[in-house]
Protein backbone atom coordinates (compact mmCIF):
# COMPACT_ATOMS: atom_id res chain seq x y z
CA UNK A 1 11.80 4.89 -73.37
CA UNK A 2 9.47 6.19 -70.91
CA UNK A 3 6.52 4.26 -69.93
CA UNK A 4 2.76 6.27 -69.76
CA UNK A 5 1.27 6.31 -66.76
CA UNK A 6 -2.39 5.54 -65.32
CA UNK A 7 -4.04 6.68 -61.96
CA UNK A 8 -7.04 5.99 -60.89
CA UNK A 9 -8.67 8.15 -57.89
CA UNK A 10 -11.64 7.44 -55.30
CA UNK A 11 -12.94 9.41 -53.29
CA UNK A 12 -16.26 10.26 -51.16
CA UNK A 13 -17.99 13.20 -50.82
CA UNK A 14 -18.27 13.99 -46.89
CA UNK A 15 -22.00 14.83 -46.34
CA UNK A 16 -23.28 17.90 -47.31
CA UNK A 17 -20.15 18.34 -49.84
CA UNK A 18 -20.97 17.26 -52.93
CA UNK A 19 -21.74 20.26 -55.02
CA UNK A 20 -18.43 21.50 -53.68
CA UNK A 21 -16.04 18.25 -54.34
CA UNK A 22 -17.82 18.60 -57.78
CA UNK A 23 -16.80 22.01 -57.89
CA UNK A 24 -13.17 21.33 -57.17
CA UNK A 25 -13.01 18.44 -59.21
CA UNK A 26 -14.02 20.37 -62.02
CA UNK A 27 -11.36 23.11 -61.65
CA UNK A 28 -8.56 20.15 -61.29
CA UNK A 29 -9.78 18.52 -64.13
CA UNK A 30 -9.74 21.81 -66.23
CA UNK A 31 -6.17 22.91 -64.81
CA UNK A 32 -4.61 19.16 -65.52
CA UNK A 33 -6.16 18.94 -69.02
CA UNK A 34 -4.05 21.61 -70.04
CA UNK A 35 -0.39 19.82 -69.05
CA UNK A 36 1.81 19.00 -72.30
CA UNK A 37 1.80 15.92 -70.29
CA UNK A 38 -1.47 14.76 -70.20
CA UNK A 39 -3.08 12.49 -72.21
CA UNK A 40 -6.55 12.20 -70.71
CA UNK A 41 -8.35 13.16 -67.70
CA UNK A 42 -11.58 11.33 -66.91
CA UNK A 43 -13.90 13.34 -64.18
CA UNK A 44 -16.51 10.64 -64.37
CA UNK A 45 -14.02 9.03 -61.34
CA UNK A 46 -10.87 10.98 -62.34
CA UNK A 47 -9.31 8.44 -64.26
CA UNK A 48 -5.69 10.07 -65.42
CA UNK A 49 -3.15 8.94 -68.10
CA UNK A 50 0.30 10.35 -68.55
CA UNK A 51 2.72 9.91 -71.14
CA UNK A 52 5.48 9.36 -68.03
CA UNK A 53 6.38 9.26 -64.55
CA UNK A 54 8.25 12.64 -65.13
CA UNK A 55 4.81 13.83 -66.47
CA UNK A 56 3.26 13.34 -63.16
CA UNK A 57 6.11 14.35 -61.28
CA UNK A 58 5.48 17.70 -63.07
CA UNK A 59 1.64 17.47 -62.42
CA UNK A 60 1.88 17.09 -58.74
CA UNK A 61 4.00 20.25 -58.59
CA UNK A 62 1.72 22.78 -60.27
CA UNK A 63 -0.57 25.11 -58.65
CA UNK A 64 -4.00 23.87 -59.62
CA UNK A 65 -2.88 20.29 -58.51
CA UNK A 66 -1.94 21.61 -55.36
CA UNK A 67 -5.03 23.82 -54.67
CA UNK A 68 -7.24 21.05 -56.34
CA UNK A 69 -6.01 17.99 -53.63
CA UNK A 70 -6.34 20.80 -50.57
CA UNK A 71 -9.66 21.41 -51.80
CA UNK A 72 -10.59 17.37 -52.50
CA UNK A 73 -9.32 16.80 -48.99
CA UNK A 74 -11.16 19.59 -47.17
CA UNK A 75 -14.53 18.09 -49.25
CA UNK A 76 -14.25 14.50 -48.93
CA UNK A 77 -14.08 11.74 -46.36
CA UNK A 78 -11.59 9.37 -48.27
CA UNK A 79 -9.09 10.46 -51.12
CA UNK A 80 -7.02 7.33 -52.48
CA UNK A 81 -4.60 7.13 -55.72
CA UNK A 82 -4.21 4.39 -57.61
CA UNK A 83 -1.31 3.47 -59.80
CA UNK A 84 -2.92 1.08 -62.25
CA UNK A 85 -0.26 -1.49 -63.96
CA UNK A 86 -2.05 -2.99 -66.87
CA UNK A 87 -1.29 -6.30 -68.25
CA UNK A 88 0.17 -6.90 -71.28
């Protein structure tokens, strides 16, 4: 059985950027939400949840993913991803 998956992203907005890492956060979010494979996407700080790894896998391959990270690297300062392991 596959087991779901969580990531949780920071990032911050380089200055001057914000309206524009809003802007391609929103058009990630949008793009992601509509992924057989995705249970929820969070904006408020991007929190994601997959039903699996493969999920993701799949994700990180599409076209709005990849034009979403170019665009939250060209607009912020620090872009990190988080694989969060809860306990049990």
């Amino acid at each position: 059985m596959s087991k779901p998956v969580h990531l949780f992203v920071t990032l911050q907005a380089k200055p001057g950027q914000m309206e524009a890492l809003q802007q391609a956060i929103a058009g990630l979010v949008a793009g992601s939400r509509q992924e057989a494979g995705c249970v929820s996407y969070n904006a408020a700080y991007i929190v994601e949840h997959w039903k699996d790894q493969a999920a993701v896998d799949f994700h990180n391959k599409t076209p709005h993913f990849i034009e979403g990270v170019k665009k939250l690297q060209e607009h912020s300062s620090n872009l990190q991803i988080h694989n969060v392991h809860w306990l049990d």
